[in-house]
Protein backbone atom coordinates (compact mmCIF):
# COMPACT_ATOMS: atom_id res chain seq x y z
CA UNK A 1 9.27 192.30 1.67
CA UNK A 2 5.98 191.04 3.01
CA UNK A 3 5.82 187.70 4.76
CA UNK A 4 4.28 185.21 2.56
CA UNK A 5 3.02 182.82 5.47
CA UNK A 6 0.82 185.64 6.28
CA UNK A 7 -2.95 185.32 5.76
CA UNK A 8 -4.14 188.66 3.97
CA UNK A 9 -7.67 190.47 3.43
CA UNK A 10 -8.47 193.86 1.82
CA UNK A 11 -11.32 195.02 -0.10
CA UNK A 12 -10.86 194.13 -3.75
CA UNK A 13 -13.34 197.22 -4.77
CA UNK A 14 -12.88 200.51 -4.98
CA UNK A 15 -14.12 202.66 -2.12
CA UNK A 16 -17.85 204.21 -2.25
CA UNK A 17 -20.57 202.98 -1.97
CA UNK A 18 -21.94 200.56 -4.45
CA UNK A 19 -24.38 197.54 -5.29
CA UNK A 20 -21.61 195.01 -4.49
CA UNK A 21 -18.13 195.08 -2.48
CA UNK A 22 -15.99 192.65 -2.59
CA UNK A 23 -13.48 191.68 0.05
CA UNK A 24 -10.47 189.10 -0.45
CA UNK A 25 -8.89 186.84 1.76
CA UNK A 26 -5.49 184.80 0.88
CA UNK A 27 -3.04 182.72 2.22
CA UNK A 28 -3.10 179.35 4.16
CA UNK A 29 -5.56 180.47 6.80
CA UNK A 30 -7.93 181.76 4.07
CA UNK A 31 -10.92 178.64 4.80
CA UNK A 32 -10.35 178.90 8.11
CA UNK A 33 -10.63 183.24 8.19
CA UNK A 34 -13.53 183.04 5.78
CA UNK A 35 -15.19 180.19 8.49
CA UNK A 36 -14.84 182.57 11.14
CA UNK A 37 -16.60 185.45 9.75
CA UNK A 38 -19.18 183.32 7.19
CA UNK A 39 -21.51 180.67 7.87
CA UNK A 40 -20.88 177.62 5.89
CA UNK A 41 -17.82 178.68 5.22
CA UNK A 42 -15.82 175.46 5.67
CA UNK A 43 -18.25 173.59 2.59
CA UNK A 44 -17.33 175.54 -0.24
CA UNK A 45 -17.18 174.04 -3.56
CA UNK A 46 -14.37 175.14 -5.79
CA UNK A 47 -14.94 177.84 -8.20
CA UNK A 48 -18.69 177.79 -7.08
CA UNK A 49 -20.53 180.69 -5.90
CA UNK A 50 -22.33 179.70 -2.05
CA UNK A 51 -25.12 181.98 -0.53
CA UNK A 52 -23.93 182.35 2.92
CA UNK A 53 -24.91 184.67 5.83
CA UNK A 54 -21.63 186.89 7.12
CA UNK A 55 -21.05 187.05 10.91
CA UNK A 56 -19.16 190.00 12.70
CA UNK A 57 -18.82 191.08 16.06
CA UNK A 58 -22.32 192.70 15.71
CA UNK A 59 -23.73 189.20 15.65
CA UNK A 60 -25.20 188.57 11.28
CA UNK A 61 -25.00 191.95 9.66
CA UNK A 62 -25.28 190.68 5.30
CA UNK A 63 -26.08 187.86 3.31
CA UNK A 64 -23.39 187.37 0.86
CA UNK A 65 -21.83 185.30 -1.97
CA UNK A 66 -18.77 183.43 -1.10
CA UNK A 67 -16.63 182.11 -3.95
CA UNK A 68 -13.31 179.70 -2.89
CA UNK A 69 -10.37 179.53 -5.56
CA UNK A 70 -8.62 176.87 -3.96
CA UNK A 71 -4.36 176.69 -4.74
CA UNK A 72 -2.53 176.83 -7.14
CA UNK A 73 -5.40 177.90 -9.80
CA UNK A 74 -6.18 181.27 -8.18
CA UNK A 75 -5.04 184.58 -8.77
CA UNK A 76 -2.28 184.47 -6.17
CA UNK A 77 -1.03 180.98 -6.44
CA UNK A 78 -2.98 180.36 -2.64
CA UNK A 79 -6.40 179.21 -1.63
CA UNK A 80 -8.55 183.00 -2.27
CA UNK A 81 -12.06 183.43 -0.82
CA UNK A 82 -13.81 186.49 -2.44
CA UNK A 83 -16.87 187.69 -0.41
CA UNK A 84 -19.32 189.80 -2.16
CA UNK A 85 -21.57 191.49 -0.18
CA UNK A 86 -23.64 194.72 -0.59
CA UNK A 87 -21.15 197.28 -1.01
CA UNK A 88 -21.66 200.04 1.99
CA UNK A 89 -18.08 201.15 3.33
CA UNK A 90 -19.20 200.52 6.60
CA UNK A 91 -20.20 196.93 5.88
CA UNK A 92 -17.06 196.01 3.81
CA UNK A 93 -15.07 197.63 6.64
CA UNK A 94 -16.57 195.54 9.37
CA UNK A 95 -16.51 192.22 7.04
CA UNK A 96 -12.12 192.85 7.15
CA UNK A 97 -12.14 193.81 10.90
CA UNK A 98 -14.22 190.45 11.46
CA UNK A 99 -11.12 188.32 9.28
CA UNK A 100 -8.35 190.47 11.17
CA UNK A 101 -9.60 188.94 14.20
CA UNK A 102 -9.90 185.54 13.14
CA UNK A 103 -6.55 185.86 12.13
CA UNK A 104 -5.77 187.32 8.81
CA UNK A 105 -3.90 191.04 8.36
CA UNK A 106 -4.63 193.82 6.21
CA UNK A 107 -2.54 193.11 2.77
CA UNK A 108 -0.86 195.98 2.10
CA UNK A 109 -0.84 197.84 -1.48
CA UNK A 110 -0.20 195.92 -3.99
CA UNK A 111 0.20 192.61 -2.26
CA UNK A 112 -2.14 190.34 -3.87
CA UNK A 113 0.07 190.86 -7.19
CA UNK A 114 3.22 190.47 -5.44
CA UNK A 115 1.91 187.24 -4.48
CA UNK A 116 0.91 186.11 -7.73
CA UNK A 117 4.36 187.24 -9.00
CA UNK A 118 6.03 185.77 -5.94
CA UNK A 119 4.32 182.34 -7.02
CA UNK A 120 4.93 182.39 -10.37
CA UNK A 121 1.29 183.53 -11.78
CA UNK A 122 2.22 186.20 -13.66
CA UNK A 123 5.73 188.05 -14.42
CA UNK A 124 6.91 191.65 -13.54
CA UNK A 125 5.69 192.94 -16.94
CA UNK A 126 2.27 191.29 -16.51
CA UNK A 127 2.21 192.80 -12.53
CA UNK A 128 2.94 196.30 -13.90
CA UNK A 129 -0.13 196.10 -16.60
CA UNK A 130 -2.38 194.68 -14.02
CA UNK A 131 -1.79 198.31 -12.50
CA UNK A 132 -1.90 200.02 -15.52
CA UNK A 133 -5.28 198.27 -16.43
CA UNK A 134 -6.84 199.54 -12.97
CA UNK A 135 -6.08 203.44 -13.78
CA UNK A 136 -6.26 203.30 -17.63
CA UNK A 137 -8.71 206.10 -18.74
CA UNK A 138 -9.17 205.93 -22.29
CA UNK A 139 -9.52 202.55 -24.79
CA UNK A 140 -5.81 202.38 -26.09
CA UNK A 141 -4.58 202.80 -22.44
CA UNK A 142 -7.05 200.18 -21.24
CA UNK A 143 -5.92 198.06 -24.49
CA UNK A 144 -2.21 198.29 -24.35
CA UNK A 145 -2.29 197.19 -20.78
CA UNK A 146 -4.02 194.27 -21.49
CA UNK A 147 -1.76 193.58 -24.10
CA UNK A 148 0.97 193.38 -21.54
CA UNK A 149 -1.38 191.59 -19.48
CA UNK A 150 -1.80 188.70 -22.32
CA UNK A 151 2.18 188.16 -21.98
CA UNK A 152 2.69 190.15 -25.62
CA UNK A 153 6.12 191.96 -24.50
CA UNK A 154 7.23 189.05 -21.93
CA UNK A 155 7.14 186.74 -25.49
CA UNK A 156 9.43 188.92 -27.30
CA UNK A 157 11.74 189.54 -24.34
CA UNK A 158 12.34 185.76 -23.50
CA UNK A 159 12.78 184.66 -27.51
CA UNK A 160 15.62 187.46 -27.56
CA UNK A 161 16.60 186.36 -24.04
CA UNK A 162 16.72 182.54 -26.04
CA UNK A 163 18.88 184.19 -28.82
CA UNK A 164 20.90 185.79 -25.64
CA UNK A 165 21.54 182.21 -23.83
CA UNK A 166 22.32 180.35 -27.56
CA UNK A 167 25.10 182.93 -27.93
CA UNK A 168 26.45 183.25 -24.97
CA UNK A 169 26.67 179.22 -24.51
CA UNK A 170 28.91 179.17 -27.77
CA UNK A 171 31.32 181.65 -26.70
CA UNK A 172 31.53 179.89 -23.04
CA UNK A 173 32.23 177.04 -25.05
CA UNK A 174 34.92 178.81 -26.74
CA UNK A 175 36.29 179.87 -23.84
CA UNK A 176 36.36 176.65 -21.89
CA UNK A 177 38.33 174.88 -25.17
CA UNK A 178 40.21 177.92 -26.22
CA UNK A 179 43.64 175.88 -25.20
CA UNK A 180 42.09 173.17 -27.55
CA UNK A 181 41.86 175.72 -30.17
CA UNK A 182 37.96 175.43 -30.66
CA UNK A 183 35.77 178.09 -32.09
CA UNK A 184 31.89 177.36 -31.49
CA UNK A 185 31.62 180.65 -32.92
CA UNK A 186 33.34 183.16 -35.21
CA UNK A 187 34.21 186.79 -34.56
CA UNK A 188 31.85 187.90 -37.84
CA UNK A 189 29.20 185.43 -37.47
CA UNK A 190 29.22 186.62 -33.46
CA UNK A 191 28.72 190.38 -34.78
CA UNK A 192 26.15 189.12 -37.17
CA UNK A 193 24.26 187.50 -35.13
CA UNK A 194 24.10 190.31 -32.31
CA UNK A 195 23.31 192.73 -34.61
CA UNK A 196 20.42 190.96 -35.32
CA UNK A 197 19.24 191.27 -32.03
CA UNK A 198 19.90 194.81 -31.64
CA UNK A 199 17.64 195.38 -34.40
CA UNK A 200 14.85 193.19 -32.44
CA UNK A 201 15.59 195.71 -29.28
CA UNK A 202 15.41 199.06 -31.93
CA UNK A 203 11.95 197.12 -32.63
CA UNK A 204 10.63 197.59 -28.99
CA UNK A 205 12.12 201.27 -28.20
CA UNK A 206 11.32 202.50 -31.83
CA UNK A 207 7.72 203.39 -30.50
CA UNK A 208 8.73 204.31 -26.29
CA UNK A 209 8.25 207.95 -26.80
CA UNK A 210 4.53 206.89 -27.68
CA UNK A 211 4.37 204.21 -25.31
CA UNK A 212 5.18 206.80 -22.87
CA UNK A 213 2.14 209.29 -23.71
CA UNK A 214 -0.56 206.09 -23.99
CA UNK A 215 0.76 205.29 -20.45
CA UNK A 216 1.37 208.65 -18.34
CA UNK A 217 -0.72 211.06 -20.82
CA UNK A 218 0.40 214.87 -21.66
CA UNK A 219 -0.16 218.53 -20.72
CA UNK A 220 -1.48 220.82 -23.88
CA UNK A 221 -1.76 224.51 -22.40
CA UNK A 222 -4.10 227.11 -24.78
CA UNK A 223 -2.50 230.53 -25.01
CA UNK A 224 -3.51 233.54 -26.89
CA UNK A 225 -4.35 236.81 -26.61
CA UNK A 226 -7.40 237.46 -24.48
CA UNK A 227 -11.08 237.12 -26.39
CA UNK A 228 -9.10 234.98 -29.16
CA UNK A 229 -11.47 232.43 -28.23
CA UNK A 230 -9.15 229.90 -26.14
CA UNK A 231 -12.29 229.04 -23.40
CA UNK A 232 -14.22 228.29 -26.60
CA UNK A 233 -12.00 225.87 -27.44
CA UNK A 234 -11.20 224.24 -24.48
CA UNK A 235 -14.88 224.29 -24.12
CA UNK A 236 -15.41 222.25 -27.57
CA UNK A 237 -12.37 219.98 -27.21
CA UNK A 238 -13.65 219.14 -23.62
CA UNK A 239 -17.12 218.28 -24.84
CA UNK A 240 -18.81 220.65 -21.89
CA UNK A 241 -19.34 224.50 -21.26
CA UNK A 242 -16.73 223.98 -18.26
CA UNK A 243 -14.91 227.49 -18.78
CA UNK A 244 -16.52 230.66 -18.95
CA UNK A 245 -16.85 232.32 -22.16
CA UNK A 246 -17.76 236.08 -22.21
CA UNK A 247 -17.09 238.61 -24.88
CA UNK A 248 -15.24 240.85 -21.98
CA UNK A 249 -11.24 240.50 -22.45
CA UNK A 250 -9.83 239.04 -19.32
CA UNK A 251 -12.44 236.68 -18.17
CA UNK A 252 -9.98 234.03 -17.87
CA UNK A 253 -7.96 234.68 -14.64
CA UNK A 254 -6.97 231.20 -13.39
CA UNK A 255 -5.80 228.38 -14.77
CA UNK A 256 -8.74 225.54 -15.77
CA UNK A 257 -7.94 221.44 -16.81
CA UNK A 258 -10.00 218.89 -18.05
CA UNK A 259 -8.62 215.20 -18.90
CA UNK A 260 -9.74 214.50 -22.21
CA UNK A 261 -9.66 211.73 -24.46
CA UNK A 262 -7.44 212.73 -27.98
CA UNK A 263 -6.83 209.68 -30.23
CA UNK A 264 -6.09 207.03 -27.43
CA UNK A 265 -3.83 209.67 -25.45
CA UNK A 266 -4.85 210.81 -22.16
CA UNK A 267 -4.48 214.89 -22.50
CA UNK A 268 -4.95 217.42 -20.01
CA UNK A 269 -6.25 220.01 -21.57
CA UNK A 270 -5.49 223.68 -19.73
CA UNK A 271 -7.22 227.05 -20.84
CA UNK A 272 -4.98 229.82 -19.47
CA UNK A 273 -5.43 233.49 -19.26
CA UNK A 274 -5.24 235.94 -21.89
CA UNK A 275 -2.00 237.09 -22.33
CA UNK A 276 -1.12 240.77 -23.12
CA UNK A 277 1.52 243.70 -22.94
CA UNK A 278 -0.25 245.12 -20.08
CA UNK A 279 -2.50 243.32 -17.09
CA UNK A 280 -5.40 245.28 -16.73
CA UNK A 281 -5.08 244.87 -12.44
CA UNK A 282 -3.24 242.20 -10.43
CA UNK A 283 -5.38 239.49 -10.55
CA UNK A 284 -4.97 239.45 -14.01
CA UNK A 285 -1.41 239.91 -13.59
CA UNK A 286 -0.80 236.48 -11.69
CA UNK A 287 -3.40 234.76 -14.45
CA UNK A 288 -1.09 235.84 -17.32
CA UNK A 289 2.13 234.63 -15.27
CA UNK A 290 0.96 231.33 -14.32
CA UNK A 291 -0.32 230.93 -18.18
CA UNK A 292 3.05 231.26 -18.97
CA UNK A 293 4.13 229.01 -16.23
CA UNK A 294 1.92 226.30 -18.04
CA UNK A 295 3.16 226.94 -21.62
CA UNK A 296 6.53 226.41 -19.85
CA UNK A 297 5.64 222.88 -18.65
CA UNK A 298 3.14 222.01 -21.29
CA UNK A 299 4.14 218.72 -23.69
CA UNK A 300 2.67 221.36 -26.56
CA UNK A 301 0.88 224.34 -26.88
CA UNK A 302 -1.97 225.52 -29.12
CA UNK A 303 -1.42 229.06 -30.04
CA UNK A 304 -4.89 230.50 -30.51
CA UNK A 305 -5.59 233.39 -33.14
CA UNK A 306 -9.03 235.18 -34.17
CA UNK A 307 -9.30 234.57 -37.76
CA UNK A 308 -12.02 237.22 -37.74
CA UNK A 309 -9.71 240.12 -36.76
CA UNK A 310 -6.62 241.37 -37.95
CA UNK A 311 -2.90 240.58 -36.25
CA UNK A 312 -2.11 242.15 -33.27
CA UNK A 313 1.00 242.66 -31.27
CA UNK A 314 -0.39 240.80 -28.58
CA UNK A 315 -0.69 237.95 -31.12
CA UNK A 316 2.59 238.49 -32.46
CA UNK A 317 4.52 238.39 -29.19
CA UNK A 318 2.31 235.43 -28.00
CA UNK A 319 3.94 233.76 -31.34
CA UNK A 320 7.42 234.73 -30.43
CA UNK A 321 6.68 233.74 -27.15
CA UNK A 322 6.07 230.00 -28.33
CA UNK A 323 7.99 229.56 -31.80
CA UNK A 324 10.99 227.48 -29.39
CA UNK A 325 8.68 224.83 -28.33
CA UNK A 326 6.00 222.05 -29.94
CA UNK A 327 2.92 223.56 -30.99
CA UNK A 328 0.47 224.07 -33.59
CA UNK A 329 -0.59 227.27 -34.40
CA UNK A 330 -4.95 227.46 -34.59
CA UNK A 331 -6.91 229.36 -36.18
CA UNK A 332 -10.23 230.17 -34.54
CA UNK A 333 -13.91 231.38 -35.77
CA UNK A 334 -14.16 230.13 -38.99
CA UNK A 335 -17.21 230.58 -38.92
CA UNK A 336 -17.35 234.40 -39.02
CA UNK A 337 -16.54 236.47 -41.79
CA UNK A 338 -12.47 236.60 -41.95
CA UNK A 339 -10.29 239.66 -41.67
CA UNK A 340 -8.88 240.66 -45.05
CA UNK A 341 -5.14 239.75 -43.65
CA UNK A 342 -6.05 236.74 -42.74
CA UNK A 343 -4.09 234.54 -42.33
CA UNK A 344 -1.50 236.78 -42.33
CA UNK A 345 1.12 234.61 -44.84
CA UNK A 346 0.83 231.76 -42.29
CA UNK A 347 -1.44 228.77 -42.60
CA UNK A 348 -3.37 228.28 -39.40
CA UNK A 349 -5.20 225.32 -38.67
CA UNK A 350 -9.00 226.90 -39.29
CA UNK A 351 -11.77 225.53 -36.90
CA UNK A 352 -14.90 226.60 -35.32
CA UNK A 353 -15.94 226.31 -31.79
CA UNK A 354 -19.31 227.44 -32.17
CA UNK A 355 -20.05 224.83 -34.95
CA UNK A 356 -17.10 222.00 -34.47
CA UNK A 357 -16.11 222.51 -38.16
CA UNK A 358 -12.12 221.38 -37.93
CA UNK A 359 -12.27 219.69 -34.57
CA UNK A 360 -11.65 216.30 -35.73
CA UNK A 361 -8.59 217.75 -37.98
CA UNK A 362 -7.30 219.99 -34.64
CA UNK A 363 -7.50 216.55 -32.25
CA UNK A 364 -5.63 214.44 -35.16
CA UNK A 365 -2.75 217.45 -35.11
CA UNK A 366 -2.62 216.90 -31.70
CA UNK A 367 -1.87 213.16 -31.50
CA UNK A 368 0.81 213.80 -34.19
CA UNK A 369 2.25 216.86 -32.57
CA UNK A 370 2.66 214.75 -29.03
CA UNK A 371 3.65 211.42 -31.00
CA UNK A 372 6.37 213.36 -33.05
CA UNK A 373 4.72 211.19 -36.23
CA UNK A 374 1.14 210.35 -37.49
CA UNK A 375 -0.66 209.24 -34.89
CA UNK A 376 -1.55 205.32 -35.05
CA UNK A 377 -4.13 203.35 -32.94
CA UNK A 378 -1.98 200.27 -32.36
CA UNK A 379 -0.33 199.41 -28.98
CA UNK A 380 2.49 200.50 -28.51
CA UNK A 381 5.04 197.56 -27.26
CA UNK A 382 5.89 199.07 -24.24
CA UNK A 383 3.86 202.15 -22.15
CA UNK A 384 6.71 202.07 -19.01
CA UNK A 385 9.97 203.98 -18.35
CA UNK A 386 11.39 200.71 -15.93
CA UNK A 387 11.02 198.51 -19.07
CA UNK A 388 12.31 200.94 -21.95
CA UNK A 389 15.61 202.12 -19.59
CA UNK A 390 16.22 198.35 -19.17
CA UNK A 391 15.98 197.36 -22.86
CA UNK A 392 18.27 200.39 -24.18
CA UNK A 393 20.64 199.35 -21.78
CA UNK A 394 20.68 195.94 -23.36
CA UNK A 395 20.93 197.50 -26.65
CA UNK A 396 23.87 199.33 -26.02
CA UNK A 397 25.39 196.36 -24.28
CA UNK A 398 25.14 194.21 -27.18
CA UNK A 399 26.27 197.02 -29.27
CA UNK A 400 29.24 197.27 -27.42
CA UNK A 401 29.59 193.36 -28.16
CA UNK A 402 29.13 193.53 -31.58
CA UNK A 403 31.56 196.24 -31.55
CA UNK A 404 34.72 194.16 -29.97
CA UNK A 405 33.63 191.13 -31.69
CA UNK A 406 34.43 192.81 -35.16
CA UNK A 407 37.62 194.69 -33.72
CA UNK A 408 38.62 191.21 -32.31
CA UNK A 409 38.69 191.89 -28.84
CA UNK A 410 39.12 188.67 -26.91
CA UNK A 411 35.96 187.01 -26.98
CA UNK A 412 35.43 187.08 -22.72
CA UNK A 413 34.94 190.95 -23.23
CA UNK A 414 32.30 189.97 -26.05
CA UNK A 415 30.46 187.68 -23.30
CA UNK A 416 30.46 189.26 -20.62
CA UNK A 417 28.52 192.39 -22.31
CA UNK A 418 26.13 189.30 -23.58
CA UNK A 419 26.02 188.34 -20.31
CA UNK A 420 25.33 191.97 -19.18
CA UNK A 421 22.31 192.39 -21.60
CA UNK A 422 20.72 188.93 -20.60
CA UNK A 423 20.59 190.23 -17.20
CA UNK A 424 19.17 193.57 -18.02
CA UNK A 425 16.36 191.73 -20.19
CA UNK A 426 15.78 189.35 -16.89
CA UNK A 427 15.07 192.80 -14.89
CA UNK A 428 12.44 193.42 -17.50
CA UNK A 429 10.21 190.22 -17.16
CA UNK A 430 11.44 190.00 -13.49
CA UNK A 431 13.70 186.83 -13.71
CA UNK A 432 16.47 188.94 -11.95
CA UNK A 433 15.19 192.03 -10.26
CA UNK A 434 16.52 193.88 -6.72
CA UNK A 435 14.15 193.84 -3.58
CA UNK A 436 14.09 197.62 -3.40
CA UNK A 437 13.05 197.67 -7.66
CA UNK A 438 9.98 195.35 -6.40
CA UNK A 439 8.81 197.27 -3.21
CA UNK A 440 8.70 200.69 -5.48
CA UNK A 441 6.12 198.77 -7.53
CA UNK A 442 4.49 197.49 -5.62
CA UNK A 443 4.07 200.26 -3.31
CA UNK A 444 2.36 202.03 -6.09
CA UNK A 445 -0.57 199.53 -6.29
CA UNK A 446 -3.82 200.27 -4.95
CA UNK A 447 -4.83 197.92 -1.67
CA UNK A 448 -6.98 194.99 -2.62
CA UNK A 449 -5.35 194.43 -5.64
């Protein structure tokens, strides 16, 4: 891990240019760095924004607002100095040159956190949605992050980690008098008791699969026959004419993605060629294949059908292609006079690209189709793989416990798989978690933050 006797200074903003960047210093040396390279630097007020000219190796090169959070009430735990200057890369750059050479290092990703985490700021939970808050793209993303942020899953974990510690001292007590012939706590009420708490864990990993979409997004590949009107659709659902959209079969060659926004979820939307029994020349060829490389990979697929025209083997082996794997099956240009089959004994969802009739419906589907349920705008609990592995595992430890309690299994067997789940419910929150667990984390962090 990194040293924490280190002074450390990155830019806190992102990179670009911009009205104002802001670089951060921390550590012990951070008055003393932020003296070197500002003027008036050493007669900062707490918590006060100072006007201050800032001093490099090119002699004054900014005028810039320096604001001192003095330890422990900072973000890290140490005395922070955040200088905001105009934000020009070249600037910002030679404002962290000027506090290497005074003395401070370049933090590396992630490090700020750590050390706020390190000195007891925040927890491992809270670290991970300060990440998650950074990159969030749409509302519920930014929202269940902050959720995490504001300590929501680190309460629940520590009062079932407090149900944990209750238990487990009663049946160490039991243990330790056992020659006495003391009970602190029976086999049945032992059971009872955990399987109460399993059914607080089945509470947090009831909604993961969710959690797991809000937080890493899907893939939803459009496939269809060519001129079914897939680009259309991509075209509406993306809210901009980003794919070509001719009346020519086959204008579609490559693959084409847009991130877009569906009820909270973060989909990537990919239009795909047309696919067909026969490519009309090789270019069109490698289209169709990789389209079928994307249905392969997709989280769902929206099987696209011309409600205007009748069926057509190209439609029908398109819908044998897919009828294995999650989809919904669309029915497109509503608008237009339908074919007489139509819709051909199955019940397409019906919309319209040209007019956005059904849009709202088709986006709704597709919340519910990547949820597995009806889609809900609440936070899900927990967004992050880490977390969710580590709570099943507790669940199935205290299973286990509840388990040889009721079959009467001595009761050191029942504590130690207590004991087992309290430790994988520390890993959570970051009461108990492995060096190597942290620097994969924390590694993943953007620099300055």
């Amino acid at each position: 891990m990194f040293s924490p006797d280190d002074t450390i200074v990155a830019v806190a903003t992102p990179h670009g240019r911009g009205g104002i960047g802001v670089v951060r210093v921390s550590g012990p040396a951070a008055r003393a760095v932020t003296r070197a390279v500002c003027d008036g630097g050493g007669d900062l007020e707490a918590r006060h924004a100072t006007l201050t000219a800032v001093r490099t190796g090119a002699g004054v090169v900014d005028r810039a607002v320096v604001t001192f959070f003095p330890a422990p009430h900072s973000y890290t735990g140490e005395d922070v100095l955040e200088i905001s200057a105009h934000g020009s890369p070249v600037l910002l750059r030679s404002i962290v040159e000027a506090a290497m050479a005074a003395g401070a290092r370049l933090a590396e990703p992630g490090e700020f956190t750590l050390r706020a985490y390190l000195g007891g700021r925040i927890d491992l939970v809270q670290a991970e949605a300060v990440r998650d808050l950074v990159e969030a793209v749409t509302p519920l993303q930014a929202r269940a992050a902050f959720d995490q942020l504001e300590g929501t899953l680190t309460t629940r974990i520590r009062e079932t980690d407090g149900m944990l510690f209750e238990l487990s001292a009663r049946l160490e007590a039991s243990l330790d008098f056992a020659e006495e012939g003391y009970h602190f706590v029976g086999a049945d009420r032992a059971a009872g008791e955990i399987d109460a708490i399993v059914g607080r864990l089945d509470d947090l990993l009831r909604d993961r699969a969710r959690g797991r979409l809000v937080r890493e997004g899907a893939h939803v590949a459009i496939v269809g026959r060519p001129n079914a009107g897939k680009s259309s659709l991509f075209n509406r659902l993306a809210g901009a004419g980003r794919a070509i959209v001719t009346d020519i079969a086959g204008t579609t060659r490559d693959l084409l993605t847009e991130l877009v926004d569906i009820e909270g979820l973060a989909v990537t939307l990919v239009d795909t060629a047309g696919l067909r029994e026969t490519a009309g020349d090789i270019v069109e060829a490698e289209g169709m294949a990789r389209a079928h490389a994307a249905r392969g990979v997709a989280d769902a697929t929206i099987v696209v059908l011309d409600l205007s025209t009748d069926l057509t083997s190209d439609d029908r082996d398109v819908l044998k292609a897919t009828s294995g794997s999650t989809r919904l099956i669309v029915g497109t240009k509503a608008d237009l006079e339908p074919s007489p089959a139509a819709p051909w004994g199955m019940e397409p969802l019906r919309v319209s690209s040209a007019t956005g009739a059904g849009i709202d419906r088709l986006r709704g589907a597709i919340a519910g189709i990547l949820c597995g349920a009806e889609p809900s705008r609440d936070t899900p609990a927990m967004t992050n793989v880490r977390q969710a592995d580590l709570v099943s595992r507790a669940r199935d430890a205290l299973a286990r416990a509840a388990a040889a309690a009721r079959a009467g299994t001595p009761e050191e067997f029942v504590a130690a798989d207590v004991a087992e789940a309290r430790g994988l419910l520390e890993e959570v929150t970051g009461a108990r978690t492995p060096d190597d667990v942290l620097r994969a984390i924390f590694a993943s962090f953007c620099i300055g933050k």
